[in-house]
C-alpha atoms as a PDB file:
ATOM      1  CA  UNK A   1     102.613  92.448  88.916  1.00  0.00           C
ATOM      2  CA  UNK A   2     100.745  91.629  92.198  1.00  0.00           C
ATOM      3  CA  UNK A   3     103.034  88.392  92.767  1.00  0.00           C
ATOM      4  CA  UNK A   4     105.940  90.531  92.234  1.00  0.00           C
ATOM      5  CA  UNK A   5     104.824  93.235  94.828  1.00  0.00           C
ATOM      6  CA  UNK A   6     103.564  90.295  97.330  1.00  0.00           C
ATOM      7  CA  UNK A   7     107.351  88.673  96.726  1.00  0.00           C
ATOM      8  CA  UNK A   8     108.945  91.929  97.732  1.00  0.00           C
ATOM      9  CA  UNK A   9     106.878  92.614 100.444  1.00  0.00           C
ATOM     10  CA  UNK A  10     106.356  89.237 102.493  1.00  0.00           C
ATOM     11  CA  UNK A  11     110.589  89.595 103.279  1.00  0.00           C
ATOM     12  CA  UNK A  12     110.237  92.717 105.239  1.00  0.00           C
ATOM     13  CA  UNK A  13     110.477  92.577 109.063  1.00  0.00           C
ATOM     14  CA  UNK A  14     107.624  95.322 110.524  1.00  0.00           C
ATOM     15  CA  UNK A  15     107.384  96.251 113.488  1.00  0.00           C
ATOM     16  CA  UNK A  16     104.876  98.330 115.442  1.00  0.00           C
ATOM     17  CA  UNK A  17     107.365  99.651 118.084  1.00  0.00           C
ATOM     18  CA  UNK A  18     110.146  99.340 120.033  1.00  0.00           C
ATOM     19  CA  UNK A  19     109.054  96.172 121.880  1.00  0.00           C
ATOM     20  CA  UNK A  20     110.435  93.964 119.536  1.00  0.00           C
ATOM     21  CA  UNK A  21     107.043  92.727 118.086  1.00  0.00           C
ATOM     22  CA  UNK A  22     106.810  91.735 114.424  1.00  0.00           C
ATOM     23  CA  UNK A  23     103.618  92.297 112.126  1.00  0.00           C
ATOM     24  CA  UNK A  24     102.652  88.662 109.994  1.00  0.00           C
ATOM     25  CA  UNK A  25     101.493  89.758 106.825  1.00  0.00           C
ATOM     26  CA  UNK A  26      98.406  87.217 104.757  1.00  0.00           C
ATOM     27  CA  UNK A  27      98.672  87.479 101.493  1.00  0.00           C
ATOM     28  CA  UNK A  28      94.940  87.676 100.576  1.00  0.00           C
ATOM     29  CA  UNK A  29      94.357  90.438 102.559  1.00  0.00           C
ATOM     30  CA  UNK A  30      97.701  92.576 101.079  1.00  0.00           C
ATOM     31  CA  UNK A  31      96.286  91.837  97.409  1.00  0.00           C
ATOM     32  CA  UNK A  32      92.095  91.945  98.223  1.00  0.00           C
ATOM     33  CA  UNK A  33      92.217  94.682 100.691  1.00  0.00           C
ATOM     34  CA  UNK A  34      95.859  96.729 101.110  1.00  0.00           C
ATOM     35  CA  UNK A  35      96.709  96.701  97.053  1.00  0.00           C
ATOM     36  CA  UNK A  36      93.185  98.763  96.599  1.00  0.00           C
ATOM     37  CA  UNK A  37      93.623 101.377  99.356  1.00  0.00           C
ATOM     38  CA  UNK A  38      97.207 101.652  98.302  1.00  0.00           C
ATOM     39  CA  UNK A  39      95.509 102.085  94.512  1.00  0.00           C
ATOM     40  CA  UNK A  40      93.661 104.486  95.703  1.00  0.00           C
ATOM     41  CA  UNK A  41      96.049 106.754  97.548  1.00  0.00           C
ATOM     42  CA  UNK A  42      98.659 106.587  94.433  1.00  0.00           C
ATOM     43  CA  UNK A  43      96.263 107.478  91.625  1.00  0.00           C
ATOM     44  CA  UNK A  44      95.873 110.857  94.028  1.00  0.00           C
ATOM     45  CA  UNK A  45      99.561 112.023  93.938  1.00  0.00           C
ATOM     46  CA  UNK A  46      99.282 114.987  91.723  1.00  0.00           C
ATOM     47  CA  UNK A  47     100.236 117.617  93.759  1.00  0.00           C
ATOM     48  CA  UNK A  48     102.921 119.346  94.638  1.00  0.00           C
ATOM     49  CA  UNK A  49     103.134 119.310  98.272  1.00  0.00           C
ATOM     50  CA  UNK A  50     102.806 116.169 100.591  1.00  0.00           C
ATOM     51  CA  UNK A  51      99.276 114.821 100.882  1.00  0.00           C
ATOM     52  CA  UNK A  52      98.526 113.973 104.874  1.00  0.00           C
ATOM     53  CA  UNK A  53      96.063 111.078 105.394  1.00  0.00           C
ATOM     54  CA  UNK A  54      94.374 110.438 108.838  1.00  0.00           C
ATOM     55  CA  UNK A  55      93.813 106.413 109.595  1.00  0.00           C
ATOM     56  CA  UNK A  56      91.446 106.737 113.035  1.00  0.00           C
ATOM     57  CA  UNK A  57      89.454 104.841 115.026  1.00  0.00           C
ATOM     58  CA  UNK A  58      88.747 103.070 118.140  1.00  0.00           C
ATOM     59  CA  UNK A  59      91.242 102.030 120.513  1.00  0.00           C
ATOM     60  CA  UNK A  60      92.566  98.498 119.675  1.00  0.00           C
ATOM     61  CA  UNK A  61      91.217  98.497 116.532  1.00  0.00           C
ATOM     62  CA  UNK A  62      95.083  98.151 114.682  1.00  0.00           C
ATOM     63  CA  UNK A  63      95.210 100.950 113.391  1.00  0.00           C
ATOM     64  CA  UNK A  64      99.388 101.076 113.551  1.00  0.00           C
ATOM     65  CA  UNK A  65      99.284  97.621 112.160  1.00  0.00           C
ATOM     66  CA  UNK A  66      97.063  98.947 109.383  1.00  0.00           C
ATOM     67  CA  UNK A  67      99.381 101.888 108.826  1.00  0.00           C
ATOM     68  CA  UNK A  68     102.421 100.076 108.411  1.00  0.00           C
ATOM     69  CA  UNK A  69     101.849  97.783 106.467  1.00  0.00           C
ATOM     70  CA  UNK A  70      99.942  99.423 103.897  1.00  0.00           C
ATOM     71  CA  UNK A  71     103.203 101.772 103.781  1.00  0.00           C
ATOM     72  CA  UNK A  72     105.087  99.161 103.234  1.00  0.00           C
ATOM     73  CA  UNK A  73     103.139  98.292 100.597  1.00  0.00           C
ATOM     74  CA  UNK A  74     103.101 101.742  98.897  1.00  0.00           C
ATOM     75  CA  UNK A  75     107.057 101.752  99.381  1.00  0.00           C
ATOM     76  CA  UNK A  76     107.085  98.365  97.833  1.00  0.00           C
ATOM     77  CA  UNK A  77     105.396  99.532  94.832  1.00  0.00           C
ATOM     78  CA  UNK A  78     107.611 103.015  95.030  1.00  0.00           C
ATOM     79  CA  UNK A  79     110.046 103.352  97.536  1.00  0.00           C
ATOM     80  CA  UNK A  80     110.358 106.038 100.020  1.00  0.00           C
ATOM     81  CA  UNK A  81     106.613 107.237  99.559  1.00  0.00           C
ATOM     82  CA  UNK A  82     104.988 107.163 102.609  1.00  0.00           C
ATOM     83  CA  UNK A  83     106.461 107.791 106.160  1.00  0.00           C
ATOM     84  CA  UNK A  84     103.554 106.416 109.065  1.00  0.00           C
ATOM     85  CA  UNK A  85     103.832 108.789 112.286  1.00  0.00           C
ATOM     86  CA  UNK A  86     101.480 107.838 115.151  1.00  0.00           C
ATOM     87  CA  UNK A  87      99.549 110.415 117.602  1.00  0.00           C
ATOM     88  CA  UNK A  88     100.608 108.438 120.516  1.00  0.00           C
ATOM     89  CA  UNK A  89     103.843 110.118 120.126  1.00  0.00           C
ATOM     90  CA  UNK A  90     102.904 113.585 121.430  1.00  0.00           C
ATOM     91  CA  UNK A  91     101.513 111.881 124.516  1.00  0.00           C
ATOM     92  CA  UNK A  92     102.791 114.323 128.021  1.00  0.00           C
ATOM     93  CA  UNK A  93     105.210 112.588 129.344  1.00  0.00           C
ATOM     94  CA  UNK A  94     105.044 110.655 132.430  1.00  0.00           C
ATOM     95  CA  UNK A  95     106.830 113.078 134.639  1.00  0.00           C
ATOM     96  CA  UNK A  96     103.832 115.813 133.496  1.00  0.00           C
ATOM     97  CA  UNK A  97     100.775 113.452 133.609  1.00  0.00           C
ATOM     98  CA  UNK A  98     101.921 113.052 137.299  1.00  0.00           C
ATOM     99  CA  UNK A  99     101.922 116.302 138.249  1.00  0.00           C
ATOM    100  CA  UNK A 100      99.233 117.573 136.263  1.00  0.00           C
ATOM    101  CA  UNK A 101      95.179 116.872 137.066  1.00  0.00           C
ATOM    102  CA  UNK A 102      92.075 117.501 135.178  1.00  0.00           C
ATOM    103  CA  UNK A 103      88.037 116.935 135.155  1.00  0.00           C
ATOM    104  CA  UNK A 104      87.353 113.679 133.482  1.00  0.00           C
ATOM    105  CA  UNK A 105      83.739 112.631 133.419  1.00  0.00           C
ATOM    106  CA  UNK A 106      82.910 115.190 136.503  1.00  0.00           C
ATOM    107  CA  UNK A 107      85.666 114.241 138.433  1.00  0.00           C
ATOM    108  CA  UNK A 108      88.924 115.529 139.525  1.00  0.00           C
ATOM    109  CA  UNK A 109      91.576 112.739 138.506  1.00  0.00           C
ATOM    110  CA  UNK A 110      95.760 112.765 137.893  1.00  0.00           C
ATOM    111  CA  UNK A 111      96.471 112.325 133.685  1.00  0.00           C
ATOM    112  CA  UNK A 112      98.383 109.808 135.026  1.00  0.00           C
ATOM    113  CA  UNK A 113      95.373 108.005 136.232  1.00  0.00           C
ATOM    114  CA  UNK A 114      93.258 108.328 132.699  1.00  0.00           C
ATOM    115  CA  UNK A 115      96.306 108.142 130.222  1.00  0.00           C
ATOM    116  CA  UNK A 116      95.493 107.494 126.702  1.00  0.00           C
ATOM    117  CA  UNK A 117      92.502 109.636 126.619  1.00  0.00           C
ATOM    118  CA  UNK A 118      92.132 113.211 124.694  1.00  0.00           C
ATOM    119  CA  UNK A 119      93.205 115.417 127.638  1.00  0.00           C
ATOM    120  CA  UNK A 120      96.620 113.429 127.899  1.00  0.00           C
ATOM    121  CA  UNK A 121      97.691 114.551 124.720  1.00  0.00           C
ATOM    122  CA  UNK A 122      99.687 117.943 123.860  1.00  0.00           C
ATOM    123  CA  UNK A 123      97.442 118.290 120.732  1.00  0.00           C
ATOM    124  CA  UNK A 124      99.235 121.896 120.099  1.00  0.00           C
ATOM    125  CA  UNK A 125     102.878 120.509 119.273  1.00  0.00           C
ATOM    126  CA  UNK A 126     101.047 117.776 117.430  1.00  0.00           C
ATOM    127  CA  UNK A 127      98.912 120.495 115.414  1.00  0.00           C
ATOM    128  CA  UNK A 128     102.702 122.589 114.903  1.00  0.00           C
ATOM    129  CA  UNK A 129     103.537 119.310 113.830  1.00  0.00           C
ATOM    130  CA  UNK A 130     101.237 118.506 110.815  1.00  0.00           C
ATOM    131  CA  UNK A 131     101.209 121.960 109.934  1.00  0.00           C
ATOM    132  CA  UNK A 132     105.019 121.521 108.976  1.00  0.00           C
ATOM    133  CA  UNK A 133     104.884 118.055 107.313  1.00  0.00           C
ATOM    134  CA  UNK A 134     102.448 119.904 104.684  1.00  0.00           C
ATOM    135  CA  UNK A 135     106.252 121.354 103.234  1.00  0.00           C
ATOM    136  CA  UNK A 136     108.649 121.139 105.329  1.00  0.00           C
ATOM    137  CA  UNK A 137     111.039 118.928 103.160  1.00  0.00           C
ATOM    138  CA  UNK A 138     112.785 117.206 106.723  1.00  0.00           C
ATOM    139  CA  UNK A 139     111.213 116.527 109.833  1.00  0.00           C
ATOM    140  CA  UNK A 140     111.949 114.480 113.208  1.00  0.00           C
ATOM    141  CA  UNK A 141     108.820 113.197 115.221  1.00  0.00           C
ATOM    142  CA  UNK A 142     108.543 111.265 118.525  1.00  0.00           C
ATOM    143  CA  UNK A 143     107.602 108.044 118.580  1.00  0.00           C
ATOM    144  CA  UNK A 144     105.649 106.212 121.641  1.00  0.00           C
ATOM    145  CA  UNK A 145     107.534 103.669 122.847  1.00  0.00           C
ATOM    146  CA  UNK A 146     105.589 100.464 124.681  1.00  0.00           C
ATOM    147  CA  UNK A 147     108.580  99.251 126.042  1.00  0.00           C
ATOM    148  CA  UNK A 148     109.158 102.486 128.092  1.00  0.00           C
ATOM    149  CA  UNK A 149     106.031 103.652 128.335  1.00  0.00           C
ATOM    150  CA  UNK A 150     106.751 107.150 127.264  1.00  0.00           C
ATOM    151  CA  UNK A 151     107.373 109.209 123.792  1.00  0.00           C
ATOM    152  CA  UNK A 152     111.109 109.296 122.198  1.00  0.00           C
ATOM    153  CA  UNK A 153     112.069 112.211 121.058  1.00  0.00           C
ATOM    154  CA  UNK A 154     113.052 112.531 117.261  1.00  0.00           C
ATOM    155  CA  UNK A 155     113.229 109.133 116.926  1.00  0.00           C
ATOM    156  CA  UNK A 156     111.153 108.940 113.846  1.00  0.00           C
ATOM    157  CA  UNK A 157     112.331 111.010 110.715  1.00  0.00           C
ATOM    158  CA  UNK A 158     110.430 112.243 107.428  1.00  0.00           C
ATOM    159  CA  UNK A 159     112.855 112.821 104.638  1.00  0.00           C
ATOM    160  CA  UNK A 160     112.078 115.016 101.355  1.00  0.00           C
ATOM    161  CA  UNK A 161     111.216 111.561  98.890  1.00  0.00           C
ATOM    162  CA  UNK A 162     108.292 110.710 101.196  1.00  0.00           C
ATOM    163  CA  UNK A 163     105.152 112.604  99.654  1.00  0.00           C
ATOM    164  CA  UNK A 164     102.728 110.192 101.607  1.00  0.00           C
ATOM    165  CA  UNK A 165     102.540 110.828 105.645  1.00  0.00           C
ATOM    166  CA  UNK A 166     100.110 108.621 106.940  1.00  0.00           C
ATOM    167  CA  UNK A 167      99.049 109.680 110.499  1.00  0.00           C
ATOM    168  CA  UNK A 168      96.992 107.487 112.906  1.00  0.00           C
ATOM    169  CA  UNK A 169      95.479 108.096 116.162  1.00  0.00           C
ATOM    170  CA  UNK A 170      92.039 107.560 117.809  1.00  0.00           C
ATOM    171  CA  UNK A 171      91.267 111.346 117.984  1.00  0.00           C
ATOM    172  CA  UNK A 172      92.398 112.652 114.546  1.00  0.00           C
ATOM    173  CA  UNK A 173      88.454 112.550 113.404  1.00  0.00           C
ATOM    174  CA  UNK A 174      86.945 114.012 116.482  1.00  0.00           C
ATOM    175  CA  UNK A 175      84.099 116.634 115.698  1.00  0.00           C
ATOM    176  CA  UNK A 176      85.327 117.660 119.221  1.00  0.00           C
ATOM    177  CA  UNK A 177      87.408 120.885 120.240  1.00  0.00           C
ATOM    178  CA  UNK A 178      90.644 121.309 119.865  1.00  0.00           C
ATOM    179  CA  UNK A 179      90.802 118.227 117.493  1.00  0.00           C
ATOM    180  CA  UNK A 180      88.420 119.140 115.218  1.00  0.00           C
ATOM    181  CA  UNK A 181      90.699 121.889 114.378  1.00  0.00           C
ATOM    182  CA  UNK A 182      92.990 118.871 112.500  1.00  0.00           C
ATOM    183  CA  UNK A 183      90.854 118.061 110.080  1.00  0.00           C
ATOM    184  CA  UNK A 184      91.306 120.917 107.412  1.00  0.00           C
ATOM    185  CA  UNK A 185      95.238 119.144 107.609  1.00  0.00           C
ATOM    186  CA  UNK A 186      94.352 115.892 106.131  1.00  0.00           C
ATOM    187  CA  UNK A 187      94.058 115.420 102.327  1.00  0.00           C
ATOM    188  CA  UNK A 188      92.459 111.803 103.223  1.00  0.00           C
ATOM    189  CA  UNK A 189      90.621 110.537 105.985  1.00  0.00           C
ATOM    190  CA  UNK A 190      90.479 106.770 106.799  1.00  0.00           C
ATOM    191  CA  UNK A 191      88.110 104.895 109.504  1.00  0.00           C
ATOM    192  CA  UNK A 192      88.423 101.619 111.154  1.00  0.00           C
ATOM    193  CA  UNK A 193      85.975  99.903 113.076  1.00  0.00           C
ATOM    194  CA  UNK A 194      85.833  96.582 114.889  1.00  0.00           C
ATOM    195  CA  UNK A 195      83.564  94.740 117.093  1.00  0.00           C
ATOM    196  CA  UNK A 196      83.134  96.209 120.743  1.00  0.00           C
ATOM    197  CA  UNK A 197      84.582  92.244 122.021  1.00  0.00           C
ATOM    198  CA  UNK A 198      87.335  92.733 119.790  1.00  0.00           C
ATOM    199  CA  UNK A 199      88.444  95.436 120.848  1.00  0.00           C
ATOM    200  CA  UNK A 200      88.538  94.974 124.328  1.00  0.00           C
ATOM    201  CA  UNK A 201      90.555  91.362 123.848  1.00  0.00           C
ATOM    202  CA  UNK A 202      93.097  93.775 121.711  1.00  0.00           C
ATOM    203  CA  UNK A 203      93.649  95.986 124.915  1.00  0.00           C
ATOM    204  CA  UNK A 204      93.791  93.534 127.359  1.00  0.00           C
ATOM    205  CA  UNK A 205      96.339  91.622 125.747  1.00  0.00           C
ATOM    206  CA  UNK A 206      98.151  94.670 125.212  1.00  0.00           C
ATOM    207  CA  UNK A 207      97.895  96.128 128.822  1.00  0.00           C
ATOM    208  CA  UNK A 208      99.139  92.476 130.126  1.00  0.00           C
ATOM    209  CA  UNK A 209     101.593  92.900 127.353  1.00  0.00           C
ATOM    210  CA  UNK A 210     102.964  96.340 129.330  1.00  0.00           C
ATOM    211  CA  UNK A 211     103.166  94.719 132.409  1.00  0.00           C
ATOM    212  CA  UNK A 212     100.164  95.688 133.853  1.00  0.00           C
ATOM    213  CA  UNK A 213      98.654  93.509 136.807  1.00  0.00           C
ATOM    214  CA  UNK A 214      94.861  91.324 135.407  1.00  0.00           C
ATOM    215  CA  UNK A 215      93.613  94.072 138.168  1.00  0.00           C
ATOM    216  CA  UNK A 216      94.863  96.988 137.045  1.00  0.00           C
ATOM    217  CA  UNK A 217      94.192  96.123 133.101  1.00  0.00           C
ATOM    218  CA  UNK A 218      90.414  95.692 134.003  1.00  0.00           C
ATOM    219  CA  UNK A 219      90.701  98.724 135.845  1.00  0.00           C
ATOM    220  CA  UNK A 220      91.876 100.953 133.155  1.00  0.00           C
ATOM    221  CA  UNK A 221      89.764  98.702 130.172  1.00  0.00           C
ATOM    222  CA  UNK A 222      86.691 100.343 131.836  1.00  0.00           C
ATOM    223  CA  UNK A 223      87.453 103.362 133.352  1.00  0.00           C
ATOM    224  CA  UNK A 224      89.715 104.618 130.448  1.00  0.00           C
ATOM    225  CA  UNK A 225      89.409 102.754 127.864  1.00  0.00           C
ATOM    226  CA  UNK A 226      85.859 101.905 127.106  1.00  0.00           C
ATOM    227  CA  UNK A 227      84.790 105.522 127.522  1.00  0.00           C
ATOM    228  CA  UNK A 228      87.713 106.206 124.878  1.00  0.00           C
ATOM    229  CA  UNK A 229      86.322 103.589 122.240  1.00  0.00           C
ATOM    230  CA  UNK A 230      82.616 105.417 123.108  1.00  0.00           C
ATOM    231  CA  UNK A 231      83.931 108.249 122.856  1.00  0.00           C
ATOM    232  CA  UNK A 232      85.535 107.683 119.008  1.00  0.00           C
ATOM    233  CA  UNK A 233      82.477 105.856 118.055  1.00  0.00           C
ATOM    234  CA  UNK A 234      80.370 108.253 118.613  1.00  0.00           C
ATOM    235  CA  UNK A 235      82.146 111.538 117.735  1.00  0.00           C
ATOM    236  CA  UNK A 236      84.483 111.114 115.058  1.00  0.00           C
ATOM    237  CA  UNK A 237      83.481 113.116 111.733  1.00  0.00           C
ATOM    238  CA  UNK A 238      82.368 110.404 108.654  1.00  0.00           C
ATOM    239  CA  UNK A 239      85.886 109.095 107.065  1.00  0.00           C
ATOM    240  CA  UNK A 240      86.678 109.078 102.970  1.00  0.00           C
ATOM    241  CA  UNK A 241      87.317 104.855 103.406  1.00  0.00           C
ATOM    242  CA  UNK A 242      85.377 103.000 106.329  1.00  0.00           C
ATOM    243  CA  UNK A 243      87.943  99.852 106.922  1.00  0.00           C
ATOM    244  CA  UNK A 244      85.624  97.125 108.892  1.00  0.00           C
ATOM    245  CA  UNK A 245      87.998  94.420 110.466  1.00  0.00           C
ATOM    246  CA  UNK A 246      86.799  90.946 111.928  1.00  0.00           C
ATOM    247  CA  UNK A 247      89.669  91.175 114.594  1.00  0.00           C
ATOM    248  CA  UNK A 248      92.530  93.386 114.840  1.00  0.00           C
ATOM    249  CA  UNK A 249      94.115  92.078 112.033  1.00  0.00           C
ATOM    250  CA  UNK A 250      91.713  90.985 109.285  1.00  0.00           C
ATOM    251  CA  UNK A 251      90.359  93.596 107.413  1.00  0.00           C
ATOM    252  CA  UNK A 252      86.700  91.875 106.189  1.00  0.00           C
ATOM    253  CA  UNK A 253      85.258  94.965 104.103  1.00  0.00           C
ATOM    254  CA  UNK A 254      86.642  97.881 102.808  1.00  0.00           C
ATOM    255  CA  UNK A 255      83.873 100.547 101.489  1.00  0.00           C
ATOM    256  CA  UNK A 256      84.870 104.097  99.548  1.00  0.00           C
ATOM    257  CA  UNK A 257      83.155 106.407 101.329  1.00  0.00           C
ATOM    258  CA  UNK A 258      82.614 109.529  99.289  1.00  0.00           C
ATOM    259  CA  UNK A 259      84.785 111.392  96.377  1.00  0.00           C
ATOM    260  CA  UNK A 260      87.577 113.541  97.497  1.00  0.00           C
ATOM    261  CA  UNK A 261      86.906 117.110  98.319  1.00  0.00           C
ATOM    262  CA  UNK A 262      88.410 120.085  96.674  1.00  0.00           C
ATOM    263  CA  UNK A 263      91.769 120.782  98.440  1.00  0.00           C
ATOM    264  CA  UNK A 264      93.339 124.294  99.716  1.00  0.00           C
ATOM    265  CA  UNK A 265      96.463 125.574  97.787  1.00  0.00           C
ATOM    266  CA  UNK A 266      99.452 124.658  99.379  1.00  0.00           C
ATOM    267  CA  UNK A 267     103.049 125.765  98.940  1.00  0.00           C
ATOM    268  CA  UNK A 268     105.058 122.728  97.203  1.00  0.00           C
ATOM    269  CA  UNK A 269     107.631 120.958  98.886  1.00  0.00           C
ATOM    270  CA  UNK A 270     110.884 121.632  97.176  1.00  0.00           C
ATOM    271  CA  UNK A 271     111.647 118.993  94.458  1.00  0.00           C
ATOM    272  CA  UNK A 272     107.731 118.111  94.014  1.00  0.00           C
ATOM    273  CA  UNK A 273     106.280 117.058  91.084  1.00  0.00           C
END
């Protein structure tokens, strides 16, 4: 069964965006660490209406990597389960965080200037968002785009078979106002953690990646993006699966967390099961 599932899924071209990038998948960790999770998540599909799982955690800790693969894996094993939409979607667009300022860390500063951290996302279409995916049997989303550097508009679609949403973003466990509002939305919760060095490389690369100067990447690694990782660390609610990663692509321990809680009735999605 597992060969037949590793088969199917090592010919499927992933990719994280619209940059062109392709994930490499290693077959030990699909079948020691994915096929569990994935386990995990299908022996809970007994309810009518979608089930919504958070994957958080720091930034550059692979969390969209994480995310689509192990969808890929769960549509492997049943296709057209699980749809992955990412928070960085409902980032304001450029044209707004240019035009708009805030207080960040007792200071008056552009969103612009500090973009990727909590205040730079419109967390109330993103709430109106998740609110609908609980039912709503068809849905478009935007999708972040690190070749443009900006969201794209109903580029991503969920369609009535998919009954699995998985939704990452470094906020989505915040025990912080207005995200903390999110987390009666998720049936799951998922963590990820990775070494403070790790993470940093990750961003980096990706910054350079984006065309940002060496000078402007350091820039932004400390003034935005550490804080962020901090920030995550430090605040984010305790998850239902911690995911501990050597780098951002080897997962080295996964750990269940705690049993599921009782869940809120929901209206089902038309057609559940």
């Amino acid at each position: 069964m597992t060969r037949s599932i590793w088969k199917k899924l090592a010919g499927q071209h992933l990719s994280p965006d619209f940059s062109g990038a392709t994930l490499t998948l290693k077959k030990d960790q699909v079948l020691f660490h994915y096929l569990p999770i994935a386990t995990y998540f299908l022996e809970r599909m007994d309810r009518p209406w979608r089930s919504l799982v958070a994957i958080a955690g720091p930034p550059g800790s692979g969390k969209t990597s994480f995310s689509l693969i192990l969808a890929a894996l769960l549509n492997t094993i049943h296709p057209r389960l699980a749809a992955v939409v990412g928070q960085d979607g409902w980032h304001f667009p450029n044209r707004y965080l240019s035009t708009h300022s805030t207080v960040h860390h007792n200071e008056p500063v552009l969103l612009s200037e500090i973009k990727g951290a909590p205040e730079t996302f419109d967390v109330d279409s993103f709430t109106s968002f998740l609110e609908q995916a609980r039912n709503q049997p068809h849905l478009t989303y935007p999708i972040y785009s690190r070749a443009l550097h900006e969201p794209v508009s109903d580029a991503g679609t969920i369609l009535p078979d998919h009954r699995l949403i998985l939704v990452e973003g470094n906020y989505l466990l915040l025990n912080l106002p207005p995200w903390k509002e999110l987390h009666s939305l998720f049936d799951h919760t998922v963590f990820i953690r990775a070494p403070l060095d790790t993470l940093l490389v990750s961003l980096r690369a990706r910054h350079l990646r984006g065309g940002k100067s060496q000078a402007r990447t350091e820039n932004h690694l400390h003034r935005v993006d550490l804080p962020n990782i901090q920030l995550v660390l430090q605040s984010s609610i305790p998850a239902d699966i911690l995911i501990e990663k050597a780098d951002p692509v080897i997962i080295s321990r996964v750990v269940f967390q705690r049993p599921i809680p009782p869940q809120a009735e929901y209206s089902p999605l038309p057609g559940g099961k």
